[in-house]
N, C-alpha and C. Protein backbone atom coordinates (compact mmCIF):
# COMPACT_ATOMS: atom_id res chain seq x y z
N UNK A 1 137.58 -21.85 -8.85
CA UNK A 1 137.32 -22.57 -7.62
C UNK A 1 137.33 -21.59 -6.45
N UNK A 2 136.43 -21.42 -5.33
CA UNK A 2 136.18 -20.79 -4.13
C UNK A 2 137.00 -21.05 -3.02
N UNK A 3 137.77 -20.25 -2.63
CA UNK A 3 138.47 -20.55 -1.13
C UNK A 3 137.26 -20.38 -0.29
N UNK A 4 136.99 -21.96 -0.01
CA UNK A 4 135.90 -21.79 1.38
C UNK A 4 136.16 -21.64 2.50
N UNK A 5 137.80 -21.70 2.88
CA UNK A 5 138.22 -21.30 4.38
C UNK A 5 138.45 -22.22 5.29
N UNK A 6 139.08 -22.67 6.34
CA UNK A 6 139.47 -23.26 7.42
C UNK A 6 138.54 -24.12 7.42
N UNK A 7 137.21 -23.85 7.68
CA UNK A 7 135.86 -24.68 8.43
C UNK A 7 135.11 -24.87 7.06
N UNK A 8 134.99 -24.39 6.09
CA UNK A 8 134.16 -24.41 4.59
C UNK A 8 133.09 -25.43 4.61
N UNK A 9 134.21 -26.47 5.09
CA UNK A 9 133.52 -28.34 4.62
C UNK A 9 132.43 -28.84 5.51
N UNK A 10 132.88 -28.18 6.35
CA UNK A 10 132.24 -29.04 7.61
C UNK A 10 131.14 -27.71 8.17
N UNK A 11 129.80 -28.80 8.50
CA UNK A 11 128.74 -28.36 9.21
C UNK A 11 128.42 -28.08 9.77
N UNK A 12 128.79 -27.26 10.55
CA UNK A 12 129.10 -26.76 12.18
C UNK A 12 127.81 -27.37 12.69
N UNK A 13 126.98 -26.53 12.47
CA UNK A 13 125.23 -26.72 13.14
C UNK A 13 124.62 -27.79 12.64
N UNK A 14 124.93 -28.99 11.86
CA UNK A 14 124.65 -30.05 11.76
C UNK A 14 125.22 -30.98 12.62
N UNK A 15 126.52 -30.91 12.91
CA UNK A 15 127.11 -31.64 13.76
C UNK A 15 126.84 -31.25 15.65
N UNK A 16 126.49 -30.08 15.70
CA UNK A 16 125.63 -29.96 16.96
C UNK A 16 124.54 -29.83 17.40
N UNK A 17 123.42 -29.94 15.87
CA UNK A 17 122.39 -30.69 16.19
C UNK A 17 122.62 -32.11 16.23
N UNK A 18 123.01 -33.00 16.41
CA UNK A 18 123.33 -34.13 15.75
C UNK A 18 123.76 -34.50 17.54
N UNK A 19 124.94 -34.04 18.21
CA UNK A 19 125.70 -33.95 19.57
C UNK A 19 124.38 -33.48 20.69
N UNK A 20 123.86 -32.44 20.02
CA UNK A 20 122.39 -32.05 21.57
C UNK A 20 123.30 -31.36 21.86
N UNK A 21 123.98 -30.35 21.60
CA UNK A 21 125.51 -29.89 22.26
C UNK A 21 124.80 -28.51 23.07
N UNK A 22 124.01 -27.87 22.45
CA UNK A 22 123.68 -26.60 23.13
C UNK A 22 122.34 -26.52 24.06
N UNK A 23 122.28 -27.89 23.88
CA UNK A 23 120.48 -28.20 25.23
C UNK A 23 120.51 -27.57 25.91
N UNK A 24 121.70 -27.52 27.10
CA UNK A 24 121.73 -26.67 28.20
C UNK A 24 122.17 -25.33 28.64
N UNK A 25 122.57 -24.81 27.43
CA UNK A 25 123.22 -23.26 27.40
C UNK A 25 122.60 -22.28 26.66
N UNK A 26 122.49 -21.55 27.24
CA UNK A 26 121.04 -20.00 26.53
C UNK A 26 122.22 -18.79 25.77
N UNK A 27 123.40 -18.72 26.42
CA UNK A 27 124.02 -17.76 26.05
C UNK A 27 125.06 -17.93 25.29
N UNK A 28 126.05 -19.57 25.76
CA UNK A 28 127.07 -19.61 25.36
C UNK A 28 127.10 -20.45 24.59
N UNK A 29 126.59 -20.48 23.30
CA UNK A 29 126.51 -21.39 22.39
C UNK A 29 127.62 -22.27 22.05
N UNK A 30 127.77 -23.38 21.02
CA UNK A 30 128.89 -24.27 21.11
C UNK A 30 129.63 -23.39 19.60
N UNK A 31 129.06 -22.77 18.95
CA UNK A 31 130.24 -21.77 17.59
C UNK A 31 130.46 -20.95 18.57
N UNK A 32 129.80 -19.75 19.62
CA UNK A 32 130.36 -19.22 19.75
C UNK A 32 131.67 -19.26 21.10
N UNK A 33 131.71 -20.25 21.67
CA UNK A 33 132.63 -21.36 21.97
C UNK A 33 133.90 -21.52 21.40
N UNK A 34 133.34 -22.15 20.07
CA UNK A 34 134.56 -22.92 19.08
C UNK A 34 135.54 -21.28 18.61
N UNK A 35 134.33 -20.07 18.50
CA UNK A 35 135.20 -19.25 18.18
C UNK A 35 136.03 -18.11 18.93
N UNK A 36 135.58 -18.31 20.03
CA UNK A 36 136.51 -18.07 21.16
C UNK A 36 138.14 -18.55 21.89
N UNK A 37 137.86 -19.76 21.20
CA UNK A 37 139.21 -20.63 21.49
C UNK A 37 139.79 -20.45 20.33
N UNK A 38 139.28 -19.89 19.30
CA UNK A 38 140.04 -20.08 17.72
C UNK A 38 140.48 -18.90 17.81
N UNK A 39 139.92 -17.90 18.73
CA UNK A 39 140.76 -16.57 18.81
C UNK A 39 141.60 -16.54 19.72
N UNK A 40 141.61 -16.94 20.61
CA UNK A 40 142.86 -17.43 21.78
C UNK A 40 143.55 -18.18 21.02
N UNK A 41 143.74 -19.29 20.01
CA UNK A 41 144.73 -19.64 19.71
C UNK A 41 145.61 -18.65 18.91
N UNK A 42 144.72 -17.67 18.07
CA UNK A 42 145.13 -17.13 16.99
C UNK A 42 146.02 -16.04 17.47
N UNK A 43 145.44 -15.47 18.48
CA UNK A 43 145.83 -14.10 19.28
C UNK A 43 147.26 -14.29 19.70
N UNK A 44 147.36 -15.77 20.58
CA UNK A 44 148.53 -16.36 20.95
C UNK A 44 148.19 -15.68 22.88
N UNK A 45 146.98 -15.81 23.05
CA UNK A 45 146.06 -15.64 24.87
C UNK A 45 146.92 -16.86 25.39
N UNK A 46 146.99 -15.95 26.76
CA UNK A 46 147.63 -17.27 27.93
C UNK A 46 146.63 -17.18 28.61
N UNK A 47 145.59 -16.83 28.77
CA UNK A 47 144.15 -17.34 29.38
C UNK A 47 142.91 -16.11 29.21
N UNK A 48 141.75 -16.99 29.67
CA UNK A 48 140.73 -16.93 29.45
C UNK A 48 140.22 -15.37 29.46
N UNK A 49 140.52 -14.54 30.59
CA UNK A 49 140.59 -13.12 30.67
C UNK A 49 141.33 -12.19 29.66
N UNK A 50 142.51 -12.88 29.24
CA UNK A 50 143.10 -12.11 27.65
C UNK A 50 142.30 -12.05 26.75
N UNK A 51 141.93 -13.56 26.34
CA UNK A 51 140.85 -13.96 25.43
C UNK A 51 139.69 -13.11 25.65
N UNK A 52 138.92 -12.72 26.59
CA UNK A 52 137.50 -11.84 26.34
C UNK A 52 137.97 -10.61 26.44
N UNK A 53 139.28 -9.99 27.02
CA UNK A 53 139.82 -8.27 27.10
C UNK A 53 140.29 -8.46 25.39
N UNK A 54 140.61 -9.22 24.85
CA UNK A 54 141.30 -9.31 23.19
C UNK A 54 140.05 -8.98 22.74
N UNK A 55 139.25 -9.78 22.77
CA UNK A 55 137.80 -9.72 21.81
C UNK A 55 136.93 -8.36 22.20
N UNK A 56 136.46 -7.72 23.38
CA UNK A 56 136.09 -6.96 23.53
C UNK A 56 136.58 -5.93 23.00
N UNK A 57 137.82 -5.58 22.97
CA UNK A 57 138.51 -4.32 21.90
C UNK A 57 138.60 -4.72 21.03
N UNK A 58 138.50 -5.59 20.26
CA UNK A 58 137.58 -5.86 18.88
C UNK A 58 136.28 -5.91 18.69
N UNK A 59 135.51 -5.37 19.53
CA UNK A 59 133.93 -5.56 19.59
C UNK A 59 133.28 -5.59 18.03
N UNK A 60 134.00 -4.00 17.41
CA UNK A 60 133.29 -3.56 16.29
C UNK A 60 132.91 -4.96 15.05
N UNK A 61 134.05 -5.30 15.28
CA UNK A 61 134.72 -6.36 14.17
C UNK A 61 134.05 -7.75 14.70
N UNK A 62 133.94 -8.01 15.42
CA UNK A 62 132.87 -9.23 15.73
C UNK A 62 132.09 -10.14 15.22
N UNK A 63 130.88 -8.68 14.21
CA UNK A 63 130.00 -9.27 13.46
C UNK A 63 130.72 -9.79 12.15
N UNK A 64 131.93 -9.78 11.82
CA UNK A 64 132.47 -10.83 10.92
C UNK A 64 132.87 -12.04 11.11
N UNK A 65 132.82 -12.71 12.58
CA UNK A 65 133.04 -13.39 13.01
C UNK A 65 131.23 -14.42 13.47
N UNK A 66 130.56 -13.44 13.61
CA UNK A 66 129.27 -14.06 13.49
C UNK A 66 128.95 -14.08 15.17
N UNK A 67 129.74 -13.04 15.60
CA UNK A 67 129.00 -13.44 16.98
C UNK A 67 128.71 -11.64 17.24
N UNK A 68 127.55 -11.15 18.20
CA UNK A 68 126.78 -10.19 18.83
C UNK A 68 128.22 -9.10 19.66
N UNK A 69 128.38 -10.10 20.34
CA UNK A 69 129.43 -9.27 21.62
C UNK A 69 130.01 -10.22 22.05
N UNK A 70 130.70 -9.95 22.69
CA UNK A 70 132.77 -11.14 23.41
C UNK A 70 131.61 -11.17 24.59
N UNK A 71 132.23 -12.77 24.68
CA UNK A 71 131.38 -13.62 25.83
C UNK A 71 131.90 -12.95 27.48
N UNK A 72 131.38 -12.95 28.15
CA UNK A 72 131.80 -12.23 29.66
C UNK A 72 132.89 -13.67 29.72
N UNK A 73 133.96 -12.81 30.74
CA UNK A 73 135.01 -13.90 31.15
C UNK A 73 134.09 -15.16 32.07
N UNK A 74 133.15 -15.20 32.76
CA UNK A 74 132.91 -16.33 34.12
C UNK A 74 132.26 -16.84 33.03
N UNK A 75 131.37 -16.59 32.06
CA UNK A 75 130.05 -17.61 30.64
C UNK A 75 131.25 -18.40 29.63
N UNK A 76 132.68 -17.56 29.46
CA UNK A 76 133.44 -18.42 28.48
C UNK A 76 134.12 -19.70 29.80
N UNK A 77 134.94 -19.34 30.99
CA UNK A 77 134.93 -20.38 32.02
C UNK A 77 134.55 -21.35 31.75
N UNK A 78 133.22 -20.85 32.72
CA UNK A 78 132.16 -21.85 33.08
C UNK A 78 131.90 -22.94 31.45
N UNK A 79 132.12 -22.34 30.58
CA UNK A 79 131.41 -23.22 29.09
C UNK A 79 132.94 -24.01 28.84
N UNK A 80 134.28 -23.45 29.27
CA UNK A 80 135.24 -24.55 29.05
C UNK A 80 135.10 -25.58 29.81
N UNK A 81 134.82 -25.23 31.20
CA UNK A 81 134.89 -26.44 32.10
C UNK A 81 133.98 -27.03 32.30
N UNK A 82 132.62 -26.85 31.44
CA UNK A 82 131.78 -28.15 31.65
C UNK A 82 131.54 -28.56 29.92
């Protein structure tokens, strides 16, 4: 049997095609979103500027995570608060 991992089961990109979740955002997609906060939780970030200075000195390591480059601090913001 396969350890499929935390998220395995579930459809990410089915369930936000499904929501219209990323209609209005070019950069800050809704995974790479979900995995921004999953690294602030993980990291143990007391805000949003830890969270993108954490990820940026992990740049290399990124593409295991499935994202390009750590979101600028004002694009992760701006995508919590709306």
């Amino acid at each position: 049997m396969r350890n499929l991992g935390l998220l395995g089961e579930i459809n990410l990109e089915s369930i936000i095609k499904h929501h219209d979740a990323d209609r209005y955002y070019k950069s800050f997609k809704s995974k790479t979103h979900l995995i921004t906060m999953l690294f602030g939780i993980i990291s143990r970030c007391d805000s949003m500027g830890e969270i993108c200075e954490g990820m940026r000195a992990m740049s290399g390591k990124l593409n295991h995570l499935g994202l390009k480059s750590s979101p600028a601090k004002s694009t992760a913001c701006d995508g919590l608060r709306n």
